[in-house]
C-alpha atoms as a PDB file:
ATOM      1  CA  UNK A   1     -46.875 -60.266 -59.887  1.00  0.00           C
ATOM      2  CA  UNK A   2     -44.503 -61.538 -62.118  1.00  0.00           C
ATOM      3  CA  UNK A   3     -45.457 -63.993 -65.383  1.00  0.00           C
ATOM      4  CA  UNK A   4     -42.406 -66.269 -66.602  1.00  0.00           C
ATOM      5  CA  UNK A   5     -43.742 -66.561 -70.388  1.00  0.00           C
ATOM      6  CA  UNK A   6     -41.086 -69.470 -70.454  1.00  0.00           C
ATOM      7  CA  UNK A   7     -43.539 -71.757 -68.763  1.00  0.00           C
ATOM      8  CA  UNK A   8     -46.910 -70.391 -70.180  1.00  0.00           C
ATOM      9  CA  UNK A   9     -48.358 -73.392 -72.444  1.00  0.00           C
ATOM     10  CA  UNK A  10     -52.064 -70.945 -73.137  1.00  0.00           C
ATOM     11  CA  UNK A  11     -53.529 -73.345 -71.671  1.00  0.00           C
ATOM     12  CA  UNK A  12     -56.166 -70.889 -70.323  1.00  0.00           C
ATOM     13  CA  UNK A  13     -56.489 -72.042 -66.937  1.00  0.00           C
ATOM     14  CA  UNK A  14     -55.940 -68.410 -65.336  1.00  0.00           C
ATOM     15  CA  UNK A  15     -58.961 -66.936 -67.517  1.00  0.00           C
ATOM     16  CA  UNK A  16     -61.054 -69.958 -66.118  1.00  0.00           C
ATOM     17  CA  UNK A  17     -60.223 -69.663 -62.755  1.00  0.00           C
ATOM     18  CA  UNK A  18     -60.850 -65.668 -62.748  1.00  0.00           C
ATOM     19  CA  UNK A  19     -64.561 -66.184 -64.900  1.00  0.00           C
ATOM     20  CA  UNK A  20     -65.548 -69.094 -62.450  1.00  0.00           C
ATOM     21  CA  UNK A  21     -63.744 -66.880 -59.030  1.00  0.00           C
ATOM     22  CA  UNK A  22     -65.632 -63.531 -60.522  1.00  0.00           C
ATOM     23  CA  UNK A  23     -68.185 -64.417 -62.478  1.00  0.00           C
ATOM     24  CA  UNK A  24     -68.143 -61.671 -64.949  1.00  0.00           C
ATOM     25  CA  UNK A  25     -71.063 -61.259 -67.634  1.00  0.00           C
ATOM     26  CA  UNK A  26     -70.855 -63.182 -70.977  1.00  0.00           C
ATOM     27  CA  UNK A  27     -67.727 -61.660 -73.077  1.00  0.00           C
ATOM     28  CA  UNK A  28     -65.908 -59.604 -69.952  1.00  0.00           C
ATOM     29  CA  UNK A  29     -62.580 -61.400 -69.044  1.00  0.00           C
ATOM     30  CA  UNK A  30     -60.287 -60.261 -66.223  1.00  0.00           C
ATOM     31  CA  UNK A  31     -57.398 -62.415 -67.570  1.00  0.00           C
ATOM     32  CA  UNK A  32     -56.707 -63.030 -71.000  1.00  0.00           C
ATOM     33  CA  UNK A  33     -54.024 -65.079 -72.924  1.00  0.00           C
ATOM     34  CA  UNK A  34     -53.292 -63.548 -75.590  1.00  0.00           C
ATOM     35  CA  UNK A  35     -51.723 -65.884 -78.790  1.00  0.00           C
ATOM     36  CA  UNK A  36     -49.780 -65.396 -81.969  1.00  0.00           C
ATOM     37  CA  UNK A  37     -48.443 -67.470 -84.247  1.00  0.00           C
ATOM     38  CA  UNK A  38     -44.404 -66.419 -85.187  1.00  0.00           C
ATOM     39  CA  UNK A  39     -42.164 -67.106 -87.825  1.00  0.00           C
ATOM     40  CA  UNK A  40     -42.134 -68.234 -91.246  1.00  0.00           C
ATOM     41  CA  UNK A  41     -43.340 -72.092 -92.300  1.00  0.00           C
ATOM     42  CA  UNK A  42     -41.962 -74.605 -91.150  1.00  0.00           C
ATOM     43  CA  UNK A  43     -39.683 -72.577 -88.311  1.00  0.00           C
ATOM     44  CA  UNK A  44     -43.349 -71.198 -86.866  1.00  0.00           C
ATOM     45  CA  UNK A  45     -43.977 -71.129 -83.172  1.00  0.00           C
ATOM     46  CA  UNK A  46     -46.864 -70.040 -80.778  1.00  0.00           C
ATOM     47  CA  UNK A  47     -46.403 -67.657 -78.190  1.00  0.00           C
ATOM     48  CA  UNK A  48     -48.282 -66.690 -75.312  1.00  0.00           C
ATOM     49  CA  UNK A  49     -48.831 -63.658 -73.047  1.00  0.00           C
ATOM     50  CA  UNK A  50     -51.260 -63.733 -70.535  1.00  0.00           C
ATOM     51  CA  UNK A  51     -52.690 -60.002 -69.750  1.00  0.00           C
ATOM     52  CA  UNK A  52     -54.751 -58.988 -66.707  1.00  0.00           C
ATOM     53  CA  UNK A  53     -55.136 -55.424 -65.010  1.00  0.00           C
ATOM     54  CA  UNK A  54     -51.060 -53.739 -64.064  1.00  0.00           C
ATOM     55  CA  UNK A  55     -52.214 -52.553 -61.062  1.00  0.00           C
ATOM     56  CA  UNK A  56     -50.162 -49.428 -61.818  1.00  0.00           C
ATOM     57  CA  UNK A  57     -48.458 -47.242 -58.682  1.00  0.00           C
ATOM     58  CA  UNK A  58     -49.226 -44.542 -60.913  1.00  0.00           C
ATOM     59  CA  UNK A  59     -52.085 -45.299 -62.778  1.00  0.00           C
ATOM     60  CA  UNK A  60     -54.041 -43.038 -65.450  1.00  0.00           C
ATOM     61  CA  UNK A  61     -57.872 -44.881 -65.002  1.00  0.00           C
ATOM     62  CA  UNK A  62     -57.376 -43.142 -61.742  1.00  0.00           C
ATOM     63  CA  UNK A  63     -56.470 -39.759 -62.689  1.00  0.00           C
ATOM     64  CA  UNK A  64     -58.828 -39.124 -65.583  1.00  0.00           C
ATOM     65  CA  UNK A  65     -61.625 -40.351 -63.615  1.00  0.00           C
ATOM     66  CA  UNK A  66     -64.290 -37.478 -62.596  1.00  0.00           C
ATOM     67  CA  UNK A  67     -66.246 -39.115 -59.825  1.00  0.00           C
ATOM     68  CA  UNK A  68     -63.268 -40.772 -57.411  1.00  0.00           C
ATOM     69  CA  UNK A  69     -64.808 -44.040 -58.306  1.00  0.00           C
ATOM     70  CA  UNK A  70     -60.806 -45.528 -59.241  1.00  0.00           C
ATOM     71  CA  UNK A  71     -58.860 -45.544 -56.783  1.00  0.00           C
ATOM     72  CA  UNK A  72     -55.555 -47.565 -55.567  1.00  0.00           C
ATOM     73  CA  UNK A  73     -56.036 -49.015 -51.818  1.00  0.00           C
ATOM     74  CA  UNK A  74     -52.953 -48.596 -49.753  1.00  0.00           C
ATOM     75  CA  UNK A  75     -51.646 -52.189 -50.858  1.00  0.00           C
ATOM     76  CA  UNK A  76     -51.504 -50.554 -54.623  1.00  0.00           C
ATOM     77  CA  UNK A  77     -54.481 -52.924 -55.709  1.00  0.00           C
ATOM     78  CA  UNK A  78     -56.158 -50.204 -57.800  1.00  0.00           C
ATOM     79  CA  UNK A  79     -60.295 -50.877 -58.079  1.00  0.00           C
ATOM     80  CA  UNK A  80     -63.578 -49.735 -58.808  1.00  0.00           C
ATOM     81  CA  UNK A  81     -66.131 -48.011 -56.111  1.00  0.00           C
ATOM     82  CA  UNK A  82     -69.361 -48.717 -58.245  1.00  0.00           C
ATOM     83  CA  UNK A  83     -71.665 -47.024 -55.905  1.00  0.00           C
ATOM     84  CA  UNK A  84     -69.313 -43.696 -57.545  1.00  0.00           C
ATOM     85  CA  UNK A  85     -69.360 -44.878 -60.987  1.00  0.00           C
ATOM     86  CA  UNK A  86     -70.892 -42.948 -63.402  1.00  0.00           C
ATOM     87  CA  UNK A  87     -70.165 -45.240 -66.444  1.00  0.00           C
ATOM     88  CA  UNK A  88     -68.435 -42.276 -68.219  1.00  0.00           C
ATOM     89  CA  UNK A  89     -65.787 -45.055 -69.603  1.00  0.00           C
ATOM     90  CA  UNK A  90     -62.528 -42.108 -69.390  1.00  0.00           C
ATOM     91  CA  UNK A  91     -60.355 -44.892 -67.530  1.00  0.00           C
ATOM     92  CA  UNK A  92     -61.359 -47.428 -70.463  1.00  0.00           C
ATOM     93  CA  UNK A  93     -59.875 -44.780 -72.613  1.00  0.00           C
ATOM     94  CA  UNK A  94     -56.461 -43.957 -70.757  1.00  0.00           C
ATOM     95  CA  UNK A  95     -56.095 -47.369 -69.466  1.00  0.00           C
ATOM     96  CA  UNK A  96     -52.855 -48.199 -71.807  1.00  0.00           C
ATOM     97  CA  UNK A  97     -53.599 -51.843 -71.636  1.00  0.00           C
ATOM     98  CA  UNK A  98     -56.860 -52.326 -72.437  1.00  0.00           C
ATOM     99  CA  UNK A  99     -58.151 -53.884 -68.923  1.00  0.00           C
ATOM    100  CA  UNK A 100     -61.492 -51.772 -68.146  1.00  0.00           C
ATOM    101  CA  UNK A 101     -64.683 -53.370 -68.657  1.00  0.00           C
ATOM    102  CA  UNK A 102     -67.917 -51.120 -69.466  1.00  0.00           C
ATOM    103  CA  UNK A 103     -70.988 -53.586 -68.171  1.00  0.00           C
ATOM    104  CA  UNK A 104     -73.596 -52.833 -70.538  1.00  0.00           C
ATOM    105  CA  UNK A 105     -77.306 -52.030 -70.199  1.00  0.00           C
ATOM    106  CA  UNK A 106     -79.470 -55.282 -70.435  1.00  0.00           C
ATOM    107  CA  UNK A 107     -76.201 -57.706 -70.053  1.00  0.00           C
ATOM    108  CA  UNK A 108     -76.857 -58.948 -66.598  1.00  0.00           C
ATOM    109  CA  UNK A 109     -80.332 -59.889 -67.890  1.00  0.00           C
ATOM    110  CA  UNK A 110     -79.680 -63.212 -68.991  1.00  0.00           C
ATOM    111  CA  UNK A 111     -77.250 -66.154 -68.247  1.00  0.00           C
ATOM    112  CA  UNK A 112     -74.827 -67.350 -70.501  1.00  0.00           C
ATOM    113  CA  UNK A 113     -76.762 -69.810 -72.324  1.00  0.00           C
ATOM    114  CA  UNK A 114     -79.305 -66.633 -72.774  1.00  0.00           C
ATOM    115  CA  UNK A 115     -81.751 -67.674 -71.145  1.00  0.00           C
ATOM    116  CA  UNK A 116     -82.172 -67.099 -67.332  1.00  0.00           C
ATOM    117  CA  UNK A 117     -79.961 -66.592 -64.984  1.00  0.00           C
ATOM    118  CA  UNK A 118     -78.683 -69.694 -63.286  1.00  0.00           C
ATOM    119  CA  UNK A 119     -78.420 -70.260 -59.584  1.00  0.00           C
ATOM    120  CA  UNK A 120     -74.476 -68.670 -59.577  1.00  0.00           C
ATOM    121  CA  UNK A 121     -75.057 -66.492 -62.206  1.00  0.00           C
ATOM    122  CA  UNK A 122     -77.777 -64.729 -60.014  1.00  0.00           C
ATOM    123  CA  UNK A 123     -75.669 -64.760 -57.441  1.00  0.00           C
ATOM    124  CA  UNK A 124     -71.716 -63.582 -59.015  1.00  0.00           C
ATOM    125  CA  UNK A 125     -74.038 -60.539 -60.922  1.00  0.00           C
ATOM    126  CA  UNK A 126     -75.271 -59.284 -58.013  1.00  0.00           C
ATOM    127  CA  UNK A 127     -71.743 -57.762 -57.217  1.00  0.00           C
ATOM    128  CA  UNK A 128     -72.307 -55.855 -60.690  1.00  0.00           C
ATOM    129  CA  UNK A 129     -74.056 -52.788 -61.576  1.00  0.00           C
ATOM    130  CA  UNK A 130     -75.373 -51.920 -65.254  1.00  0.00           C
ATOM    131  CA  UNK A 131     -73.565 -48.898 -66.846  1.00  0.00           C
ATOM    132  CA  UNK A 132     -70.332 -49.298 -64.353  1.00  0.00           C
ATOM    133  CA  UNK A 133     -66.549 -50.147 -64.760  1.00  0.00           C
ATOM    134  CA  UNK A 134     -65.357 -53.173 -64.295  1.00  0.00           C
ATOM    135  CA  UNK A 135     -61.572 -54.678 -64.046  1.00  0.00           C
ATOM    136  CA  UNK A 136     -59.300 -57.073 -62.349  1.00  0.00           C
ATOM    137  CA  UNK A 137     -58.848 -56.688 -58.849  1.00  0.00           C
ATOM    138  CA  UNK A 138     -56.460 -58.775 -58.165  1.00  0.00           C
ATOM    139  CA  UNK A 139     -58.688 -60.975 -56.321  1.00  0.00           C
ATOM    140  CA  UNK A 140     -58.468 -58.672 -53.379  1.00  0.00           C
ATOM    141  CA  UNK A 141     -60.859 -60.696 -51.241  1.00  0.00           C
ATOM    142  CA  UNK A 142     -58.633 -63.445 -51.168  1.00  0.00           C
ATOM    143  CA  UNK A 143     -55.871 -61.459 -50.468  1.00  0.00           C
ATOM    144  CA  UNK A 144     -57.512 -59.735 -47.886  1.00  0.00           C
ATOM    145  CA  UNK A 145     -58.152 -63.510 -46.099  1.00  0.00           C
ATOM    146  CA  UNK A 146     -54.906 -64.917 -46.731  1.00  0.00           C
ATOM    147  CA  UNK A 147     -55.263 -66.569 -50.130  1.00  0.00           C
ATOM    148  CA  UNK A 148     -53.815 -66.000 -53.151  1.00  0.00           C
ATOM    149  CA  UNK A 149     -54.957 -64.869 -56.728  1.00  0.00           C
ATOM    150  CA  UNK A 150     -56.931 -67.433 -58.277  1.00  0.00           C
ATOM    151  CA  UNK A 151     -55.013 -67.450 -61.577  1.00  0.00           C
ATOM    152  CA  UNK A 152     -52.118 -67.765 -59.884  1.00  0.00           C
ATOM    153  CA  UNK A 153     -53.547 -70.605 -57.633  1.00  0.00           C
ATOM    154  CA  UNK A 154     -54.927 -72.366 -60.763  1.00  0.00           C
ATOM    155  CA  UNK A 155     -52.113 -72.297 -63.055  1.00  0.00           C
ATOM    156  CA  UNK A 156     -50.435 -75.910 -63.387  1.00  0.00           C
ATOM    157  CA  UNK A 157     -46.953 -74.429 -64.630  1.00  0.00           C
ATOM    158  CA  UNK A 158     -46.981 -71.866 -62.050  1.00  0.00           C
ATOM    159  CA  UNK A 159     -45.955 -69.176 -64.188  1.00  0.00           C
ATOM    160  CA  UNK A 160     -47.570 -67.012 -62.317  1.00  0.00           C
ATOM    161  CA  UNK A 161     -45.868 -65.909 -59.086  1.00  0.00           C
ATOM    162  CA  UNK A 162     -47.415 -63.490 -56.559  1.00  0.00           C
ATOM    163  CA  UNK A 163     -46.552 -61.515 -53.763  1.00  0.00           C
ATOM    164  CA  UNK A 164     -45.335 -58.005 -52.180  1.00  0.00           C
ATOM    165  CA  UNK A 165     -42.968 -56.233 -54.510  1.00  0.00           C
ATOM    166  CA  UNK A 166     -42.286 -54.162 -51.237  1.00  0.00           C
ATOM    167  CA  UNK A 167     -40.461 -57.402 -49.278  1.00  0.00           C
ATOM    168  CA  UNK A 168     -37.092 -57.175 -50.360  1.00  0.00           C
ATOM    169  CA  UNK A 169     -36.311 -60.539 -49.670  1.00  0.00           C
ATOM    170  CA  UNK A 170     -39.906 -61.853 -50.788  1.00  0.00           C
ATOM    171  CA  UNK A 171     -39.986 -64.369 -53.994  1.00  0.00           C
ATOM    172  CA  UNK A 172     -40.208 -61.404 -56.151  1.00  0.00           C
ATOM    173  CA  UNK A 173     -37.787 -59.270 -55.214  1.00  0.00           C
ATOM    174  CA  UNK A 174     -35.262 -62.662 -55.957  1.00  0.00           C
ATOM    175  CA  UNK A 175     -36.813 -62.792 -59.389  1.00  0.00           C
ATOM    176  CA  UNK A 176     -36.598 -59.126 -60.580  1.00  0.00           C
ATOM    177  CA  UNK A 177     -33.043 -59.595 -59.414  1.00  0.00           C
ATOM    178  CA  UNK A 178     -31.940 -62.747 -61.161  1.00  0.00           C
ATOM    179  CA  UNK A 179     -34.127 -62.075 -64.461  1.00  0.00           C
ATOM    180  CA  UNK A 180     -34.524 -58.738 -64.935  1.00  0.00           C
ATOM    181  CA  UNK A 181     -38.518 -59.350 -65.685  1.00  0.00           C
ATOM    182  CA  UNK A 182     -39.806 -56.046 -67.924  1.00  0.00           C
ATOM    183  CA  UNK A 183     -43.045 -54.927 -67.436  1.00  0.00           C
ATOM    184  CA  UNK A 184     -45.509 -54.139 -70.570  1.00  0.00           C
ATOM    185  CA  UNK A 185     -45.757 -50.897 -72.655  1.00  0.00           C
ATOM    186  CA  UNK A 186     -43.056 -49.113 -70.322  1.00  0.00           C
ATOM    187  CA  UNK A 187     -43.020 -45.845 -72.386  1.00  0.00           C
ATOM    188  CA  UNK A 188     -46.190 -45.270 -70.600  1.00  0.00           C
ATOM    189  CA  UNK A 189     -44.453 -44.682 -67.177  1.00  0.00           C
ATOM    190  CA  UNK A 190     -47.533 -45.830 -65.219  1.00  0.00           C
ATOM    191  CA  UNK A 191     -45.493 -48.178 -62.745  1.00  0.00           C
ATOM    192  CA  UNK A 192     -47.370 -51.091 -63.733  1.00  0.00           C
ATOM    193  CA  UNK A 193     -47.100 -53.810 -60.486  1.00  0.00           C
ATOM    194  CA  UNK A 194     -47.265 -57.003 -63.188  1.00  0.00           C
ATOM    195  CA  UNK A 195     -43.826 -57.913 -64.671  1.00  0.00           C
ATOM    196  CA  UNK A 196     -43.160 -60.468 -67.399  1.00  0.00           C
ATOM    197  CA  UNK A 197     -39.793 -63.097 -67.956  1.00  0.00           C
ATOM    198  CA  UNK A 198     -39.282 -63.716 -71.601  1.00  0.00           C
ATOM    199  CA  UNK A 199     -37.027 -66.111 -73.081  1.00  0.00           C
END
């Protein structure tokens, strides 16, 4: 994936699209937007960068984990077996950007509004187990029928641009070439998959 910050507004629309597509528990977002505030009054300016799992070719949640439960499918989406979870929380830990969820006894208990669980609620938690991982996946699902993302599908500026880093002649490939696009925290040397255009 690569994100062309020159078109994110923060408008939020990807972290909608993933809560509604996933429907993760109260608190747990796949995709963020993450906003600061830059410069000194009155040249100040907002800036946005929209985070969500790297999907990393060589990624450290998968290493450090004891039971096999991370793993990368041969597409590089890396996910979460929860049946092999053991809610030990090491990928949280080496995960360099932040993008492991712990679901927490008691949290799939109630519905947002905490009371009980409403018709989709019931139905989007059942995919979750208590005391397991959670992350991005990429919306593999979709992927695996055809479809894209849904934060890529939802985003109105399209900043957001998906597709196999593999195709050399893909959308992608094009935009690596004419922009350059950087991916986050590269002293980490994980091979992240998600690659950002600044300005």
């Amino acid at each position: 994936m690569v994100i062309d910050l020159r078109r994110c507004i923060g408008c939020n629309a990807c972290t909608l699209a993933c809560k509604q597509e996933h429907g993760t528990p109260e608190d747990i977002h796949f995709a963020r937007v993450v906003t600061r505030e830059v410069g000194t009054y009155p040249a100040t300016k907002r800036t946005f960068l929209p985070v969500l799992c790297n999907h990393c070719q060589d990624a450290a949640c998968v290493h450090v984990c004891p039971s096999g439960a991370s793993y990368i499918r041969p597409d590089g989406i890396v996910l979460v077996d929860k049946e092999k979870c053991i809610g030990c929380r090491a990928c949280a830990v080496a995960c360099p950007y932040m993008n492991r969820h712990f679901i927490e006894r008691g949290l799939l208990q109630n519905g947002y509004d905490g009371g009980s669980l409403s018709p989709l609620e019931a139905i989007k938690f059942a995919a979750f187990e208590e005391g397991t991982m959670i992350k991005c996946t990429f919306c593999a699902h979709r992927l695996d029928q055809g479809l894209e993302p849904a934060c890529v599908v939802t985003c109105p500026t399209e900043c957001r641009i998906f597709g196999d880093l593999e195709q050399k002649d893909g959308r992608l490939q094009q935009l690596i070439r004419e922009y350059d696009p950087r991916p986050l925290l590269p002293e980490c040397d994980t091979k992240p998959s998600v690659f950002y255009i600044e300005d």
